[in-house]
Protein backbone atom coordinates (compact mmCIF):
# COMPACT_ATOMS: atom_id res chain seq x y z
CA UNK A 1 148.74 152.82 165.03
CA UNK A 2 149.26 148.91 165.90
CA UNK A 3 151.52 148.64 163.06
CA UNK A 4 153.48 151.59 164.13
CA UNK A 5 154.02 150.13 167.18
CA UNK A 6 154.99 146.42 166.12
CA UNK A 7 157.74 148.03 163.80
CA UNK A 8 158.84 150.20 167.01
CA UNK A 9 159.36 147.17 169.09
CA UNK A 10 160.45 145.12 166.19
CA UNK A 11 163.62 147.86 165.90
CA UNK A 12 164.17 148.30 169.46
CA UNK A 13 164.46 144.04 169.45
CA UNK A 14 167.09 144.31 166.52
CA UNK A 15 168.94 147.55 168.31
CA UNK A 16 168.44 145.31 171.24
CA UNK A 17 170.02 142.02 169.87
CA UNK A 18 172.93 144.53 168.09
CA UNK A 19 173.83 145.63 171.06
CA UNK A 20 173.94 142.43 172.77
CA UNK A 21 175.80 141.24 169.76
CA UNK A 22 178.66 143.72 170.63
CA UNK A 23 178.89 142.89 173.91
CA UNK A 24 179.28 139.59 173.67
CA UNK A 25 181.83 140.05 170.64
CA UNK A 26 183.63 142.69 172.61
CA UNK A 27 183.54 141.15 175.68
CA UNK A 28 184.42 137.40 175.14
CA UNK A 29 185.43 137.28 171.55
CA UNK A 30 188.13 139.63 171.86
CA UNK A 31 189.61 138.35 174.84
CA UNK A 32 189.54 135.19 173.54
CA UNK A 33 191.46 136.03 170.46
CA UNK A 34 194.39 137.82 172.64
CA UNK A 35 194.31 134.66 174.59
CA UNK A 36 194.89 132.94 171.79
CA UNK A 37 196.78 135.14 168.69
CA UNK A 38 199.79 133.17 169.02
CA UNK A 39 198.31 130.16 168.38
CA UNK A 40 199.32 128.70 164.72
CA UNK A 41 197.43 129.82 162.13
CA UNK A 42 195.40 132.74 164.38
CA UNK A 43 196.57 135.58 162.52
CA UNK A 44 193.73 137.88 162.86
CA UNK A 45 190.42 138.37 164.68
CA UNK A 46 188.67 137.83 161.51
CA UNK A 47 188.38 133.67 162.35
CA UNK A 48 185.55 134.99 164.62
CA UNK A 49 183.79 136.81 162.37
CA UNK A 50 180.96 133.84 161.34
CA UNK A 51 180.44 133.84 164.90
CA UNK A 52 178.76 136.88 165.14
CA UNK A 53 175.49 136.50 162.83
CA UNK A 54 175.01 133.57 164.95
CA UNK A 55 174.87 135.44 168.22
CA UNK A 56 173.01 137.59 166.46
CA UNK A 57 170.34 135.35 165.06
CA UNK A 58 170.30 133.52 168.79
CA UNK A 59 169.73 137.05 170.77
CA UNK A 60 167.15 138.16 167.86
CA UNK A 61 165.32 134.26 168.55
CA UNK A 62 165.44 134.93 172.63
CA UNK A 63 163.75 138.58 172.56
CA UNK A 64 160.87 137.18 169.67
CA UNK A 65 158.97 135.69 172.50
CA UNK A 66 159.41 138.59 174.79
CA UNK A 67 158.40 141.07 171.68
CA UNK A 68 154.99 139.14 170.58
CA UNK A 69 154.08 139.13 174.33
CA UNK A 70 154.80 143.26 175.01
CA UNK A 71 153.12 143.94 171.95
CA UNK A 72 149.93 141.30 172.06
CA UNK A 73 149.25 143.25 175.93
CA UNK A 74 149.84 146.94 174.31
CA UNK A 75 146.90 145.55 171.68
CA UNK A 76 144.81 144.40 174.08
CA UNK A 77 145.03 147.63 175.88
CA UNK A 78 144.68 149.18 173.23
CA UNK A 79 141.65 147.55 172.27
CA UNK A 80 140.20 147.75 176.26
CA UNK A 81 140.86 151.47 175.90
CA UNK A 82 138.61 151.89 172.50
CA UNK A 83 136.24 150.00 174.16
CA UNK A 84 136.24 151.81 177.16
CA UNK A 85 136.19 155.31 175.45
CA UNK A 86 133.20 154.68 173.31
CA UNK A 87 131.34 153.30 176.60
CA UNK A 88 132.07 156.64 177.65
CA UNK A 89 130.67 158.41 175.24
CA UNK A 90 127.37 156.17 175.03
CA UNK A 91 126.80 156.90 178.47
CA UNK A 92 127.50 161.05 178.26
CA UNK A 93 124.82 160.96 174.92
CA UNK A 94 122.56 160.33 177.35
CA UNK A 95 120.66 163.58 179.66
CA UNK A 96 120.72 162.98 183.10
CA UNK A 97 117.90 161.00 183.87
CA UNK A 98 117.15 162.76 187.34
CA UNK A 99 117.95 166.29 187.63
CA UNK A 100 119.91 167.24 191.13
CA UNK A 101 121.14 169.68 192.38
CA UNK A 102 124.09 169.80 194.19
CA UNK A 103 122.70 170.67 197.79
CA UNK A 104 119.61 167.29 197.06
CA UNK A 105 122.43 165.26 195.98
CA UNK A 106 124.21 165.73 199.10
CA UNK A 107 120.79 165.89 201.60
CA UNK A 108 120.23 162.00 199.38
CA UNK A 109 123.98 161.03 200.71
CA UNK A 110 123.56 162.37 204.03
CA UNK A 111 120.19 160.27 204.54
CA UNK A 112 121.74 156.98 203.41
CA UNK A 113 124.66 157.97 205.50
CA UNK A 114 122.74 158.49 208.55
CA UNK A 115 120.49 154.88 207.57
CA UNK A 116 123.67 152.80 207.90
CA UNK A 117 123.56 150.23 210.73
CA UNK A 118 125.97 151.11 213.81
CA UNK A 119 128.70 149.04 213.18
CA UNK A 120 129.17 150.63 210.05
CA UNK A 121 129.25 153.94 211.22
CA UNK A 122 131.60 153.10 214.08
CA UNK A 123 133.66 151.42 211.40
CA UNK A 124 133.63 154.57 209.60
CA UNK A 125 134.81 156.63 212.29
CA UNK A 126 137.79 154.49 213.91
CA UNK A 127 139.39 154.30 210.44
CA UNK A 128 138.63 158.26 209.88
CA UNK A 129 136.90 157.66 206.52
CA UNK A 130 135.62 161.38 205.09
CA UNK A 131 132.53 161.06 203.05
CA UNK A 132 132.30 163.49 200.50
CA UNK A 133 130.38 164.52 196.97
CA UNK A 134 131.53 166.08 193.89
CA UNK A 135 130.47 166.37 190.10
CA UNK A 136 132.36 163.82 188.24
CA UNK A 137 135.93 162.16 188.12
CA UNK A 138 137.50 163.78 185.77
CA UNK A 139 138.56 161.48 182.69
CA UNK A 140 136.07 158.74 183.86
CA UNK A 141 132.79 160.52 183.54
CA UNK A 142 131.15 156.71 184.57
CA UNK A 143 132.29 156.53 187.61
CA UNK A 144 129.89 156.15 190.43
CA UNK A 145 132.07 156.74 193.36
CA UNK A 146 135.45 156.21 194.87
CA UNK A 147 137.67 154.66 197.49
CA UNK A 148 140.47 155.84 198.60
CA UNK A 149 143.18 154.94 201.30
CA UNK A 150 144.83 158.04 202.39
CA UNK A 151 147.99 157.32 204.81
CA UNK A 152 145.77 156.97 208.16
CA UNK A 153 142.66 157.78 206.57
CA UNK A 154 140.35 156.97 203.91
CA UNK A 155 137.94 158.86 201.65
CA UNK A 156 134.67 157.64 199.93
CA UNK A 157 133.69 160.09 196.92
CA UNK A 158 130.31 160.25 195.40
CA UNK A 159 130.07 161.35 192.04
CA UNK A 160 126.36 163.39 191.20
CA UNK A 161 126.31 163.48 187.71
CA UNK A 162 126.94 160.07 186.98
CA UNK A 163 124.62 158.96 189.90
CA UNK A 164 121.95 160.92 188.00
CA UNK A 165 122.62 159.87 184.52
CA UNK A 166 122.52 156.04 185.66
CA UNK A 167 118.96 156.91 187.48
CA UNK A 168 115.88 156.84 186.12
CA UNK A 169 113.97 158.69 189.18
CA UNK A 170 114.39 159.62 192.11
CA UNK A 171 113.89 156.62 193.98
CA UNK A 172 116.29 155.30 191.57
CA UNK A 173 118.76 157.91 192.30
CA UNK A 174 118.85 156.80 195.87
CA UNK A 175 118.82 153.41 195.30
CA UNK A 176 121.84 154.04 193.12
CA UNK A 177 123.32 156.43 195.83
CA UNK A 178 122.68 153.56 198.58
CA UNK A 179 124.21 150.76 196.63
CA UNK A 180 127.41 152.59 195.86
CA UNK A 181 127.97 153.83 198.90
CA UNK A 182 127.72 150.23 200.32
CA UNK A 183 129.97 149.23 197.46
CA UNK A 184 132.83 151.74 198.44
CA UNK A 185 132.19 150.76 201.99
CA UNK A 186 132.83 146.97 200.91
CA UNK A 187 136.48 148.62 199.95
CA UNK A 188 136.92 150.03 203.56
CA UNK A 189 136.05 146.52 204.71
CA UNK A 190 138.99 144.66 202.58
CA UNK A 191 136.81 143.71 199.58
CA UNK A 192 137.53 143.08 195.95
CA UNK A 193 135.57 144.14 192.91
CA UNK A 194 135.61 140.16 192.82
CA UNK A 195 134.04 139.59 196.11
CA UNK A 196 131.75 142.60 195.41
CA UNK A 197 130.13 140.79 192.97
CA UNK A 198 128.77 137.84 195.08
CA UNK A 199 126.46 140.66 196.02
CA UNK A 200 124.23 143.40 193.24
CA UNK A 201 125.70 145.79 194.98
CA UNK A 202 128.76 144.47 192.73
CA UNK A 203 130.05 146.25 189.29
CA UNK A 204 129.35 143.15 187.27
CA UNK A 205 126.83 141.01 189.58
CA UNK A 206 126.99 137.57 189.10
CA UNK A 207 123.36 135.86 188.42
CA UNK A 208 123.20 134.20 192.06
CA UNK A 209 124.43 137.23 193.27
CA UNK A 210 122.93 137.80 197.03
CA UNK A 211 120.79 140.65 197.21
CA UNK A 212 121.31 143.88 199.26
CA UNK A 213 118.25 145.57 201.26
CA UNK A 214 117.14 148.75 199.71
CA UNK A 215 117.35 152.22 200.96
CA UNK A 216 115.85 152.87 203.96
CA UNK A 217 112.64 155.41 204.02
């Protein structure tokens, strides 16, 4: 597939430097030669014909740079992607490691919801953020949950299945429910996934990272 794709840029660069070619022959070459026809010994446009492989060769050397850069990022997409898809199917191998149904997954939510310290909640309700549940994102089945701005509101989406396959128990479960609700929160708040991670409540944690208090009882 990679070497599909080099030899697709590597012809689009050479249609690209053709064309370029052309325009540059069309454009200033032949104007040049009417300009000067009558001049002795300019008999025919033919005088600028070495020219052109050497526009040529100078387009084709100012795209390389440009090429090796577009297709060095498609491989390292390429390469996250793999990655990323055989994550995904690690983590689906697994059962869930709580089983929950949809109305405890929700009664879990609800509880943490209702835990959160005041200026949180009143937070949550002068920027009209909607707290909801469903099953799974579809495409990403390791997603946790999910913030989104929404014109003048915002949504936070908590996703049970892969809540429950990253749990162990129950009291994992809504320790895994309370730390990514606080994470999507930390979204409503102006956070990064980079600032996130100062804290475990973070995607990738950093070692110092400051701990979070746990769910409430």
């Amino acid at each position: 597939m990679i070497g599909k794709v080099r030899w697709l840029f590597a012809g689009g660069s050479l249609a690209m430097a053709f064309v370029v070619t052309l325009g540059i022959t069309i454009g200033i070459g032949l104007p040049m030669w009417s300009e000067y026809r009558s001049a002795p010994g300019v008999q025919s446009p033919i005088i600028f014909a070495p020219l052109i492989p050497i526009v040529f060769l100078i387009v084709w050397a100012a795209t390389a740079k440009v090429r090796r850069d577009v297709i060095a990022v498609h491989e390292e997409n390429s390469e996250l992607a793999e990655l990323s898809r055989r994550a995904d199917e690690r983590f689906l191998a697994h059962d869930p490691g709580v089983a929950s149904t949809e109305d405890e997954f929700a009664q879990i939510v609800e509880h943490e919801i209702a835990a959160l310290p005041a200026w949180i909640t009143q937070a949550i309700q002068s920027d009209n953020v909607a707290i909801d549940v469903a099953d799974e994102l579809p495409g990403q089945p390791r997603t946790l949950g999910l913030y989104r701005r929404l014109g003048d509101t915002s949504e936070i989406t908590l996703y049970r299945l892969p809540l429950s396959r990253a749990a162990r128990s129950h009291e994992g479960l809504r320790r895994a429910v309370h730390d990514t609700l606080l994470h999507e929160l930390g979204h409503l708040f102006g956070m990064t996934e980079r600032d996130l991670d100062d804290y475990t409540i973070g995607n990738n944690p950093r070692p110092d990272a400051q701990r979070v208090h746990p769910p409430s009882e």
